[in-house]
Protein backbone atom coordinates (compact mmCIF):
# COMPACT_ATOMS: atom_id res chain seq x y z
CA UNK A 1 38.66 100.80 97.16
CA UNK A 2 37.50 104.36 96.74
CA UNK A 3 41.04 105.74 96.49
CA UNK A 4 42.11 103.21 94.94
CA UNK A 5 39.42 103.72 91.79
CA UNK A 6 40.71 107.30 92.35
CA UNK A 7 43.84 106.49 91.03
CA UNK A 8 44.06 103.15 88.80
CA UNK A 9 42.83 104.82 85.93
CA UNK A 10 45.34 107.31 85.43
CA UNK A 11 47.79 105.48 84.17
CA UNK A 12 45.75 103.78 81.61
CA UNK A 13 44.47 107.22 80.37
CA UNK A 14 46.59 107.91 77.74
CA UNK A 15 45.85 103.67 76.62
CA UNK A 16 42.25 104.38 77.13
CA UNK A 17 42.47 107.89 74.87
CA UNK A 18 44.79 105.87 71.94
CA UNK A 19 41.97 102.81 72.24
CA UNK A 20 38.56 104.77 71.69
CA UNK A 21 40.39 107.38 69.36
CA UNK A 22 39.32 110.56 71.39
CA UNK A 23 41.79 113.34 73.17
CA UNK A 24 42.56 114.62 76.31
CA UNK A 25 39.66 116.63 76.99
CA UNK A 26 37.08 113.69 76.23
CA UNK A 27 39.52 111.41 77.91
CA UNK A 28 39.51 113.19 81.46
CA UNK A 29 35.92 112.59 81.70
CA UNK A 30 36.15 109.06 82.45
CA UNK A 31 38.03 110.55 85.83
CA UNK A 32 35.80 113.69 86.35
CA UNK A 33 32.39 111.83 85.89
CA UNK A 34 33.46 109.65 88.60
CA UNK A 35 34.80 112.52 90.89
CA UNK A 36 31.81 114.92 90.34
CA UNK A 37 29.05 111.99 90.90
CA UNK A 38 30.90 111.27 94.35
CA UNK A 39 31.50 115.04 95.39
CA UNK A 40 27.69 115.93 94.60
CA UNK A 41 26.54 113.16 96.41
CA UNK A 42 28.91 113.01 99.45
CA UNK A 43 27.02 115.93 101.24
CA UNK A 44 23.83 114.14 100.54
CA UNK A 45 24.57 110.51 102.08
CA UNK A 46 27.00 112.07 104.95
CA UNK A 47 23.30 114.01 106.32
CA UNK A 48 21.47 111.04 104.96
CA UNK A 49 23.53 108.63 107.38
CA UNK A 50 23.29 110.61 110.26
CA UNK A 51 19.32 109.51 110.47
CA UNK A 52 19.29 106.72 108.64
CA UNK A 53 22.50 105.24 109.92
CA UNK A 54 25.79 105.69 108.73
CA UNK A 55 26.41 101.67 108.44
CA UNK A 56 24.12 100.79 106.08
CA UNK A 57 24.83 103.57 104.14
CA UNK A 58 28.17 102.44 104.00
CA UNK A 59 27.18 98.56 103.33
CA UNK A 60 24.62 99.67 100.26
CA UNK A 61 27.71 101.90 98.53
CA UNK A 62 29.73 98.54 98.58
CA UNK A 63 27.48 96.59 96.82
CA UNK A 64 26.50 99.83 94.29
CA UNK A 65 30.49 99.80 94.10
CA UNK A 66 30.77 96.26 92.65
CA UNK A 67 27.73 96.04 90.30
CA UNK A 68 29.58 99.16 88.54
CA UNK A 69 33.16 97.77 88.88
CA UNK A 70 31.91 94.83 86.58
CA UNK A 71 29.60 97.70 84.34
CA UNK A 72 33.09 99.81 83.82
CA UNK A 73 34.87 96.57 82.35
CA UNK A 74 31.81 95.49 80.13
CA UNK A 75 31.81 99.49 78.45
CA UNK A 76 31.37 99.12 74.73
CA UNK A 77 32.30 102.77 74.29
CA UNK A 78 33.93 105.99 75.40
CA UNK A 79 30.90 107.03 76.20
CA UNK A 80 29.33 104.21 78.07
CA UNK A 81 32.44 103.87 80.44
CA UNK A 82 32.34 107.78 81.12
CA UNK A 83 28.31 107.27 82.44
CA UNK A 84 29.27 103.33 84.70
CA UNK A 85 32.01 105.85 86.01
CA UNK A 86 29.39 108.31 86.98
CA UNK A 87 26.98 105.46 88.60
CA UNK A 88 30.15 103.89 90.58
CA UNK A 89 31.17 107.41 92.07
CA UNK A 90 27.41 107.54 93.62
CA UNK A 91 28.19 104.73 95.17
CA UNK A 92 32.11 105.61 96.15
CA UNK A 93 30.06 109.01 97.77
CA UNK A 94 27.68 106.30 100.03
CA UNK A 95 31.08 104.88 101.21
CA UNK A 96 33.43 108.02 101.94
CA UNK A 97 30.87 110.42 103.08
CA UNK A 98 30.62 107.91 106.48
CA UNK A 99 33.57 106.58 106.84
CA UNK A 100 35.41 109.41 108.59
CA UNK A 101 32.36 109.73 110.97
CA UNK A 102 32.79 105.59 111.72
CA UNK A 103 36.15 106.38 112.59
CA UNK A 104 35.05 109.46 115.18
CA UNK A 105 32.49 107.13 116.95
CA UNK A 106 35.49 104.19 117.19
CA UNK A 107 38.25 106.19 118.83
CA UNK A 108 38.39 108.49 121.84
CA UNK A 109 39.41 112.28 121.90
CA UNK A 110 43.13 111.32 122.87
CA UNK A 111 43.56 108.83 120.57
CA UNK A 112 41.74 110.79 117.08
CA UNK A 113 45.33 111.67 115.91
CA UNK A 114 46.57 108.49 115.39
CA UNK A 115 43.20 106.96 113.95
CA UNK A 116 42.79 109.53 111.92
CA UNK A 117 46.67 108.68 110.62
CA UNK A 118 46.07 104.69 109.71
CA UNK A 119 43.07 106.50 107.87
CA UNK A 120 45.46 108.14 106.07
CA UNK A 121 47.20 105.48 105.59
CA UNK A 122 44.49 103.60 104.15
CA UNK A 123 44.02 105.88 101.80
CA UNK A 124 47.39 106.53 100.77
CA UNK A 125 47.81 102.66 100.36
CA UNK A 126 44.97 103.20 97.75
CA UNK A 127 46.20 106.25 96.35
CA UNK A 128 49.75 103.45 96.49
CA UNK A 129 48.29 100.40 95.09
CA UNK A 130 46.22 102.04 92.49
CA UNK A 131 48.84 103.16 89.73
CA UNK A 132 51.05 99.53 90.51
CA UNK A 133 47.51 97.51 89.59
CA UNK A 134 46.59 99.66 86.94
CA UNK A 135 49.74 99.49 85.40
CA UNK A 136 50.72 96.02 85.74
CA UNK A 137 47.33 94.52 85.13
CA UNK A 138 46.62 96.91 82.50
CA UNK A 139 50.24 96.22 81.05
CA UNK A 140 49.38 92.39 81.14
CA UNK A 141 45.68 91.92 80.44
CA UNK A 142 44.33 95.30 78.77
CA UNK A 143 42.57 98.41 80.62
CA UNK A 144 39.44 96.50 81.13
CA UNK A 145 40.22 94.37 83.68
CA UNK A 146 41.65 97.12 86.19
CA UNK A 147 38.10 97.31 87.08
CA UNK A 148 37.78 93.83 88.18
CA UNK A 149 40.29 94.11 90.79
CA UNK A 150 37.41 95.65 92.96
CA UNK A 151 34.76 92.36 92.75
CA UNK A 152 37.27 90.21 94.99
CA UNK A 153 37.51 92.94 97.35
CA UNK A 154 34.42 94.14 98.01
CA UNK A 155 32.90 91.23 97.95
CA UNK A 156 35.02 90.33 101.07
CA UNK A 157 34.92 94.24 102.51
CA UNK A 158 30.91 93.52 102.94
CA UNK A 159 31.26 90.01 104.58
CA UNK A 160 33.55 91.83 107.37
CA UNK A 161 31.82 94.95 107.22
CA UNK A 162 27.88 93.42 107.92
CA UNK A 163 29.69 91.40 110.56
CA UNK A 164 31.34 93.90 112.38
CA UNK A 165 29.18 96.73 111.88
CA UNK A 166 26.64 97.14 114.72
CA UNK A 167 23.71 99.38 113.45
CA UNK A 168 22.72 102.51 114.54
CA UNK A 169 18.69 103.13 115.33
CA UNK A 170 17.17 105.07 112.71
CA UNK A 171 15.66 108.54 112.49
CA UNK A 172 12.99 110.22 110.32
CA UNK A 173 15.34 111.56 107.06
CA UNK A 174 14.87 114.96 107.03
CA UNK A 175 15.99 115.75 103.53
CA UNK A 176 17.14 118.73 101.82
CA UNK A 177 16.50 117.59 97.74
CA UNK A 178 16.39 121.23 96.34
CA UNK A 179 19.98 121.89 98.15
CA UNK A 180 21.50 118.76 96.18
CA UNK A 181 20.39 119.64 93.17
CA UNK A 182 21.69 122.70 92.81
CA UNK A 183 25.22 121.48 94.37
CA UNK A 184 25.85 119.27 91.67
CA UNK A 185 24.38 120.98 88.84
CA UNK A 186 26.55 123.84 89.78
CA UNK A 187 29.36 121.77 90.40
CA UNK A 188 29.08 119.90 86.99
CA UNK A 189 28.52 123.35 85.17
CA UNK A 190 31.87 124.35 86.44
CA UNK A 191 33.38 121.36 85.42
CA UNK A 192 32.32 121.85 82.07
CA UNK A 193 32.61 124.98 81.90
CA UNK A 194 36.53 124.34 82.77
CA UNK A 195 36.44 121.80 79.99
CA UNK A 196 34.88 124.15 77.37
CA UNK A 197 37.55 126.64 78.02
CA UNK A 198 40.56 123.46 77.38
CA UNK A 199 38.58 123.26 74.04
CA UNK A 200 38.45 126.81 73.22
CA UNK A 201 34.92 127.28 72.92
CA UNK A 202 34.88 130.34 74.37
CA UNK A 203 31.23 131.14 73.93
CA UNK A 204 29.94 128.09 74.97
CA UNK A 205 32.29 128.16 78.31
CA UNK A 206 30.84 131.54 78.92
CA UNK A 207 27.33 130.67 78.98
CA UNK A 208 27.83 127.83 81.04
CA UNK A 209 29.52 129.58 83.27
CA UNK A 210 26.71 132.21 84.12
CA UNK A 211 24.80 129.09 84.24
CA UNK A 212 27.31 127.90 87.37
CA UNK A 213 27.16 131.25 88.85
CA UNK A 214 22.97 131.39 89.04
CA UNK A 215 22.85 127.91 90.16
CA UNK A 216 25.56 128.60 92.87
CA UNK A 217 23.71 132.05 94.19
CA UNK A 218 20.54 129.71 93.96
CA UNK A 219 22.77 127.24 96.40
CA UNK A 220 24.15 129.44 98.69
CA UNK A 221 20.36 130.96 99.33
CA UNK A 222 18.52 127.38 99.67
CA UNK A 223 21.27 126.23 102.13
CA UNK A 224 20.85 129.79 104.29
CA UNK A 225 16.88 129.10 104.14
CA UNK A 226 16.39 125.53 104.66
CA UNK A 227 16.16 124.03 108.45
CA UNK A 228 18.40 120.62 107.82
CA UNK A 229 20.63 121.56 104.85
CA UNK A 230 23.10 119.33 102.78
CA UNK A 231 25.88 122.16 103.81
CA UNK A 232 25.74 124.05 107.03
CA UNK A 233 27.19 127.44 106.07
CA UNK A 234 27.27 128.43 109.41
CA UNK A 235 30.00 126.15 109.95
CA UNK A 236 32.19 128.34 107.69
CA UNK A 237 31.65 131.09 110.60
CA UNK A 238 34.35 129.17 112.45
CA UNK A 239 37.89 130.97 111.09
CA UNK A 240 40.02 127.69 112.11
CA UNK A 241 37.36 125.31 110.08
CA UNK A 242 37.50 127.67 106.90
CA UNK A 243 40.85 128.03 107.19
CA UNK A 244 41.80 123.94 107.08
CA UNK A 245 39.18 123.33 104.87
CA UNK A 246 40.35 125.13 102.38
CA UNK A 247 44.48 124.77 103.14
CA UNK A 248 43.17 120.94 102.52
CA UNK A 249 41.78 121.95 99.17
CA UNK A 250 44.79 123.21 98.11
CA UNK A 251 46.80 120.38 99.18
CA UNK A 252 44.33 117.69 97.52
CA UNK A 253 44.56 120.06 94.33
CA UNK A 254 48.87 119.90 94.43
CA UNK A 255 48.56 115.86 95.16
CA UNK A 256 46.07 115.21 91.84
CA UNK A 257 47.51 117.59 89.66
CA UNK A 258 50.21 115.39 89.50
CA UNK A 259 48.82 112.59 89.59
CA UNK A 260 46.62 113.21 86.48
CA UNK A 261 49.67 115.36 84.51
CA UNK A 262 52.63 112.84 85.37
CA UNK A 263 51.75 109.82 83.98
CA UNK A 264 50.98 111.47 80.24
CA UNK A 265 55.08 112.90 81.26
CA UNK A 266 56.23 109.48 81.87
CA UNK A 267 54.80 107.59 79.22
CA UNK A 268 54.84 109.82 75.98
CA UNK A 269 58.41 112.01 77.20
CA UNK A 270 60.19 109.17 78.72
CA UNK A 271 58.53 106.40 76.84
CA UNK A 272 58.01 104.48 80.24
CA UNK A 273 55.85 101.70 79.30
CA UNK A 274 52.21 101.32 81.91
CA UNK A 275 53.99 99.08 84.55
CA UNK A 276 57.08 101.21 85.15
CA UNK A 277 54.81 104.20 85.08
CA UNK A 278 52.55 102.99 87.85
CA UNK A 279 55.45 101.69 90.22
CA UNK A 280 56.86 105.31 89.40
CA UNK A 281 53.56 106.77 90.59
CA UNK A 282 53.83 104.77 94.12
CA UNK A 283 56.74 106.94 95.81
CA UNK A 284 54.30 109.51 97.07
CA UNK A 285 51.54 107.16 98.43
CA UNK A 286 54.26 104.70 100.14
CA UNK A 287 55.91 107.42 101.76
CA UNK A 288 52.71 109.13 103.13
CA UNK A 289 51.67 105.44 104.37
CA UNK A 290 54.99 105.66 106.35
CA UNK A 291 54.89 108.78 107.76
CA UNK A 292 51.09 109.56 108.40
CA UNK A 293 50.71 108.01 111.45
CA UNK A 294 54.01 109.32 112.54
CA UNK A 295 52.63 112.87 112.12
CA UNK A 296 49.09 111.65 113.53
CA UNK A 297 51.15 110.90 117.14
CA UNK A 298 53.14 114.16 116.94
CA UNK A 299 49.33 116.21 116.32
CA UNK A 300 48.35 114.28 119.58
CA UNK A 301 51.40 115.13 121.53
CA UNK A 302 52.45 118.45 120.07
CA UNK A 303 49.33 119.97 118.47
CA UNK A 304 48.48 120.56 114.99
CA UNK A 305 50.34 123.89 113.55
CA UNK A 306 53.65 123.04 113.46
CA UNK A 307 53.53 119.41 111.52
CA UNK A 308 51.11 121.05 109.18
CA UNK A 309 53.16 123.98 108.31
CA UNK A 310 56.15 122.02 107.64
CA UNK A 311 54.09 119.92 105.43
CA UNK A 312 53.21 122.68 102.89
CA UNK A 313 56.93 123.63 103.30
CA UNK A 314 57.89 120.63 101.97
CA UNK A 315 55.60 119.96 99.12
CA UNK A 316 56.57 123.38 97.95
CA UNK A 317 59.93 122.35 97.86
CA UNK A 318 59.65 119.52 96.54
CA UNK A 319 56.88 120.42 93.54
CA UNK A 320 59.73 123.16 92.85
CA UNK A 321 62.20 120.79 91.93
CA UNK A 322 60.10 119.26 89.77
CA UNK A 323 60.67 122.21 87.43
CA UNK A 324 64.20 120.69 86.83
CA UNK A 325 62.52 117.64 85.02
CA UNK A 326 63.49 117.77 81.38
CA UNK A 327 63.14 115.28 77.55
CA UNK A 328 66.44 113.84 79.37
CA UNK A 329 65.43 112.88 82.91
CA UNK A 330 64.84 109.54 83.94
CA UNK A 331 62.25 107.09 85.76
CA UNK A 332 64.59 107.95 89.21
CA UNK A 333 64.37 111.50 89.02
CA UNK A 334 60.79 111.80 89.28
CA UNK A 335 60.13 109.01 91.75
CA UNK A 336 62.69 110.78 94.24
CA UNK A 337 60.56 113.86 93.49
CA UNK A 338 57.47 112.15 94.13
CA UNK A 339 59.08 110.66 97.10
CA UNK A 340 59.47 114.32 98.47
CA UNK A 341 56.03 115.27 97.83
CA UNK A 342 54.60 112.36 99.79
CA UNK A 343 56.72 113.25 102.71
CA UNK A 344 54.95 116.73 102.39
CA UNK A 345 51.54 115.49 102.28
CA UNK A 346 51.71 112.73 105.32
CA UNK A 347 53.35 115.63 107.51
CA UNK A 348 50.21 118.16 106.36
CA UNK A 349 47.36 115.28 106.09
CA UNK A 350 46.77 113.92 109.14
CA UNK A 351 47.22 116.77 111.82
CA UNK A 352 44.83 118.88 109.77
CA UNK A 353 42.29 116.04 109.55
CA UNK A 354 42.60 115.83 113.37
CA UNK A 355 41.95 119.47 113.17
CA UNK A 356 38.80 119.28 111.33
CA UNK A 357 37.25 116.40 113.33
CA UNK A 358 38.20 118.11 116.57
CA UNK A 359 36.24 121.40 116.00
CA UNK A 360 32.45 119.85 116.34
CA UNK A 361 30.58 118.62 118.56
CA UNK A 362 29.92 114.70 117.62
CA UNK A 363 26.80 115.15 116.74
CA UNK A 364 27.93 116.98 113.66
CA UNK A 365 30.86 114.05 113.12
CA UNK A 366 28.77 113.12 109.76
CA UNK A 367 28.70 116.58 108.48
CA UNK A 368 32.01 116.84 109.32
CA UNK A 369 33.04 113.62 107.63
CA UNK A 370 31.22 114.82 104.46
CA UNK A 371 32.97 118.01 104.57
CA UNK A 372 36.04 116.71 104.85
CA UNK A 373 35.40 114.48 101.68
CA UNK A 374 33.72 116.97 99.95
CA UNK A 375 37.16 119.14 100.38
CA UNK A 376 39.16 116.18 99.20
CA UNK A 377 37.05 115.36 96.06
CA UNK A 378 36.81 118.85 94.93
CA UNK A 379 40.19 119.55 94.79
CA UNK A 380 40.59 116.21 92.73
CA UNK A 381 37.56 117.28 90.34
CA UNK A 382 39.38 121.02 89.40
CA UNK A 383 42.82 118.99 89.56
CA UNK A 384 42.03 117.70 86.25
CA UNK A 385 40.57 120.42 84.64
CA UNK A 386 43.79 122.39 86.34
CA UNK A 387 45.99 120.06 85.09
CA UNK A 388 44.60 119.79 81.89
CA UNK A 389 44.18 123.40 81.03
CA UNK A 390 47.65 123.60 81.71
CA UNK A 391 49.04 121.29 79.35
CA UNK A 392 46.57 122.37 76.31
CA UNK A 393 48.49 125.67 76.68
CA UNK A 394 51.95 124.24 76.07
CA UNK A 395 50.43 121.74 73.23
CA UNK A 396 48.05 120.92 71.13
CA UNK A 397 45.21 118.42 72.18
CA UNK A 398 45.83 116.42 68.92
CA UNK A 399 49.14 115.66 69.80
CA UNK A 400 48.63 114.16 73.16
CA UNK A 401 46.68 111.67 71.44
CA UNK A 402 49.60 109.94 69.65
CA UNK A 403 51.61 107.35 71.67
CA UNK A 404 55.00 109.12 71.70
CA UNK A 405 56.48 112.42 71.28
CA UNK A 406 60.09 113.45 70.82
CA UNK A 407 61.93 116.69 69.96
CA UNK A 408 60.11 119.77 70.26
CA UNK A 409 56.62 118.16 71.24
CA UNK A 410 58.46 116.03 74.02
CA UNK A 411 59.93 119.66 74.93
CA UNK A 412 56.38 121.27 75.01
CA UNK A 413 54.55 118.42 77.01
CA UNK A 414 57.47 119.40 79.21
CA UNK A 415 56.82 122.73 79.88
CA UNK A 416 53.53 121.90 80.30
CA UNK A 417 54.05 119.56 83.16
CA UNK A 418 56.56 122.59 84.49
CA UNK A 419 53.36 125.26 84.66
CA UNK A 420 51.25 122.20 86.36
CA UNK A 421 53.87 121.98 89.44
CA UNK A 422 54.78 125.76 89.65
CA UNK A 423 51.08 126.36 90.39
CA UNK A 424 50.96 123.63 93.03
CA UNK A 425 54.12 125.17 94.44
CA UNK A 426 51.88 128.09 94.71
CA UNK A 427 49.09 126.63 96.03
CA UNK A 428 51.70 124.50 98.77
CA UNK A 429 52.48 128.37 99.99
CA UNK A 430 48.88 128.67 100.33
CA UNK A 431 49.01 125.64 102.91
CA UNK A 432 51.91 126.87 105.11
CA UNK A 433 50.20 130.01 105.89
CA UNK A 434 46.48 128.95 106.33
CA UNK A 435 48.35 126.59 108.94
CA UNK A 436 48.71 129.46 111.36
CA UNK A 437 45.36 130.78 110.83
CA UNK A 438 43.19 127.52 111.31
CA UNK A 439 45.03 125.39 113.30
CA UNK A 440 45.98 125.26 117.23
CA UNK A 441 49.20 124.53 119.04
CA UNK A 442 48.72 121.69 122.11
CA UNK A 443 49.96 124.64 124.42
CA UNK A 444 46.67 127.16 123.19
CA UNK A 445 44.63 123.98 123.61
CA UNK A 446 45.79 123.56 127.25
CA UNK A 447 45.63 127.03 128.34
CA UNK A 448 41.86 126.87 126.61
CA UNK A 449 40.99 123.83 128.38
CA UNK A 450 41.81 124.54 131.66
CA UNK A 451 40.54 127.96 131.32
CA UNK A 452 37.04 126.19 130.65
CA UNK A 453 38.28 123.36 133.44
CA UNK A 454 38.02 126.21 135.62
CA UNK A 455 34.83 127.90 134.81
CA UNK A 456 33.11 124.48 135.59
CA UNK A 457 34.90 124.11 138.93
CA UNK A 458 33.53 127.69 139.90
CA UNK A 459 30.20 126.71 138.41
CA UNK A 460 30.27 123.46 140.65
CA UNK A 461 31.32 125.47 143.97
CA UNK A 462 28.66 127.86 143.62
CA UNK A 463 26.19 124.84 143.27
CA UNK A 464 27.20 123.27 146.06
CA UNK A 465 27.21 126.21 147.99
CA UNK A 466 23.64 126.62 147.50
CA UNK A 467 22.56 123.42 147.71
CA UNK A 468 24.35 123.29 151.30
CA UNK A 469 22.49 126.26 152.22
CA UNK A 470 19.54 125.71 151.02
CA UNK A 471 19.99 122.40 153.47
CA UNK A 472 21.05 124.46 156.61
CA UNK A 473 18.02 126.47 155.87
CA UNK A 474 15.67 123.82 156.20
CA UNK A 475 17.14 122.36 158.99
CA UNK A 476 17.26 125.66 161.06
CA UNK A 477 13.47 126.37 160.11
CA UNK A 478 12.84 122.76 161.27
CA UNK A 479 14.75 123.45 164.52
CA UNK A 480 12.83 126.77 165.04
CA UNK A 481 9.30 124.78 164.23
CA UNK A 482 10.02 122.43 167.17
């Protein structure tokens, strides 16, 4: 459901922005008050699960997650939607920060790869089913009842969930409230800060974002200080687990850019109506639920570099040709493109998750976890405010508003959509070289194991050694005592 709710908006965003009367900048709130609410409380609940357990975390989010499915349809305003947005990310945050972690505990070392793929899967069938629902239903029965697609669903998710679930014993929560603070007031300073700039006001944006840099410093030093904090920095220390966090940064930033940009494209260039846009919007996600596992098996058998690499290869490529998308194109040309992309992402996705879950101990599998969604969410949050920066600087804010464009202004969204794929193109370079740096082959992982393999058989000898003679020693001081 959470990448699902990720997703089913976006195609209704340029309905939602014609129905209250507001523009793009006010519009994109309704996805980034969601996104920041879940990324400044993922952190929080992935530590807050490790003592408290990380199932009943994961059963309260579902039922937060339906109370504010049914507040989001009821919203009387722009306004009041953007806040129930914010309230059913805090409750997306309970749900994603453990899941990963739920997944570690289920599946042995051997095996992580291919979980970690139907994971992927999972949430590429969200990512999948998200812009089909929201565009059919919305098509059919208005925006508002997208939302209601989650009561059936989770309502059934918790019946399964509290039966399957065994729970974990608990643990005094050792809480680090000054650290989560500052993480989300720095992280919604950004945001708006981002959003200030899309708007021009300059002097506002620059206040705001001295603001974001105090609060971060102020971050940074609480998280150094503190004995159990939200982040452990130290973890960054490790030059493979910087390197795929952030190469899965980038490729979360490529995957939402488009996802936000691309549906404004379809709908107001090619005058797709909601429906068509959303089955449009499912090549990527169907392709990655096709191919993640596939890559998932070939981490497990072949290591993690070379699937990964070939990944950001592809979604170069393929965000590239993109840039050939013009007034004239058609509903086919960007679904192949999209098509492309997905292949990209499933081949990157899941060896690099592997990666990630693979470098600590599990003990830290719930920091991990959060990390990991923390790295996903973030790139979604600056996606938008990418995305939409982007497009202001091609055209004007007013004119996204109206319902169609044609002629020049079809020609400008256009370009705008052009700078939006370049720069994910960029970023997809980013990915193919941070894949040497922070990921390992099978054949290093080998050499390393049995180069520790053989450390604890020396270890072992030496033990036994000593024990023995520490036995003959008795014995002959026995002997000589008779």
């Amino acid at each position: 459901m959470v990448p699902i709710n990720a997703s089913i908006i976006n195609v209704s965003l340029p309905t939602i922005s014609t129905y209250f009367g507001v523009g793009l900048s006010t519009t994109q709130w309704v996805l980034t008050s969601y996104l920041i609410t879940l990324l400044g409380f993922v952190l929080f609940f992935s530590r807050f699960g490790d003592f408290y357990g990380q199932e009943r975390v994961y059963l309260a989010g579902l039922v937060g997650f339906v109370i504010t499915s049914l507040l989001c349809s009821l919203s009387p305003s722009i306004e009041w939607l953007i806040l129930f947005r914010g309230l059913q990310g805090i409750s997306a945050a309970m749900m994603i920060s453990v899941s990963m972690a739920l997944v570690r505990r289920s599946f042995p070392a051997h095996y992580l790869g291919r979980a970690l793929g139907i994971y992927a899967v999972a949430i590429a069938a969200g990512l999948a089913l998200g812009p089909a629902i929201g565009g059919i239903i919305s098509g059919f029965l208005g925006w508002r009842s997208i939302f209601l697609v989650n009561l059936p669903v989770g309502i059934l998710d918790f019946i399964f969930c509290y039966m399957i679930l065994k729970r974990s014993q608990k643990t005094r929560v050792k809480w680090d409230i000054p650290g989560t603070v500052l993480q989300f007031v720095c992280l919604f300073l950004t945001v708006y800060t981002l959003n200030m700039v899309e708007e021009a006001s300059y002097t506002t944006a620059l206040l705001t974002g001295i603001m974001a840099l105090i609060t971060f410093g102020l971050f940074i030093y609480q998280e150094l200080r503190t004995e159990n904090p939200v982040l452990n920095l130290k973890l960054f220390k490790n030059r493979k687990f910087s390197a795929f966090s952030l190469s899965l940064h980038f490729n979360y930033l490529c995957m939402y850019m488009i996802f936000f940009a691309a549906p404004f494209y379809l709908q107001k260039v090619l005058h797709l109506d909601q429906a068509t846009t959303g089955l449009v919007l499912t090549a990527s996600p169907m392709i990655m639920m096709t191919v993640s596992p596939l890559s998932g098996m070939m981490a497990d058998k072949f290591g993690s570099r070379f699937p990964a690499f070939l990944g950001g290869v592809v979604s170069g490529v393929a965000l590239l040709s993109m840039t050939q998308l013009t007034v004239d194109s058609n509903a086919g040309d960007v679904f192949i493109r999209l098509a492309l992309l997905g292949l990209g992402a499933a081949l990157f996705q899941s060896p690099t998750n592997k990666a990630l879950m693979s470098q600590l101990p599990s003990e830290k599998a719930g920091m991990a976890s959060g990390i990991l969604a923390t790295t996903r969410n973030l790139g979604m949050v600056f996606a938008v405010c990418y995305a939409g920066l982007l497009l202001h600087s091609t055209i004007p804010p007013e004119l996204i508003e109206a319902s169609a464009l044609y002629g020049a202004d079809a020609a400008d969204l256009t370009s705008g959509l052009h700078l939006v794929v370049i720069f994910g193109a960029i970023l997809s370079i980013g990915m193919a070289l941070l894949s040497f740096a922070g990921l390992e082959n099978k054949k290093e992982s080998i050499i390393e194991y049995e180069k520790v393999a053989v450390e604890k058989t020396i270890h072992m000898e030496q033990k036994m050694v000593k024990t023995i003679s520490s036995v003959l020693m008795v014995m002959v001081n026995n002997y000589h005592s008779k």
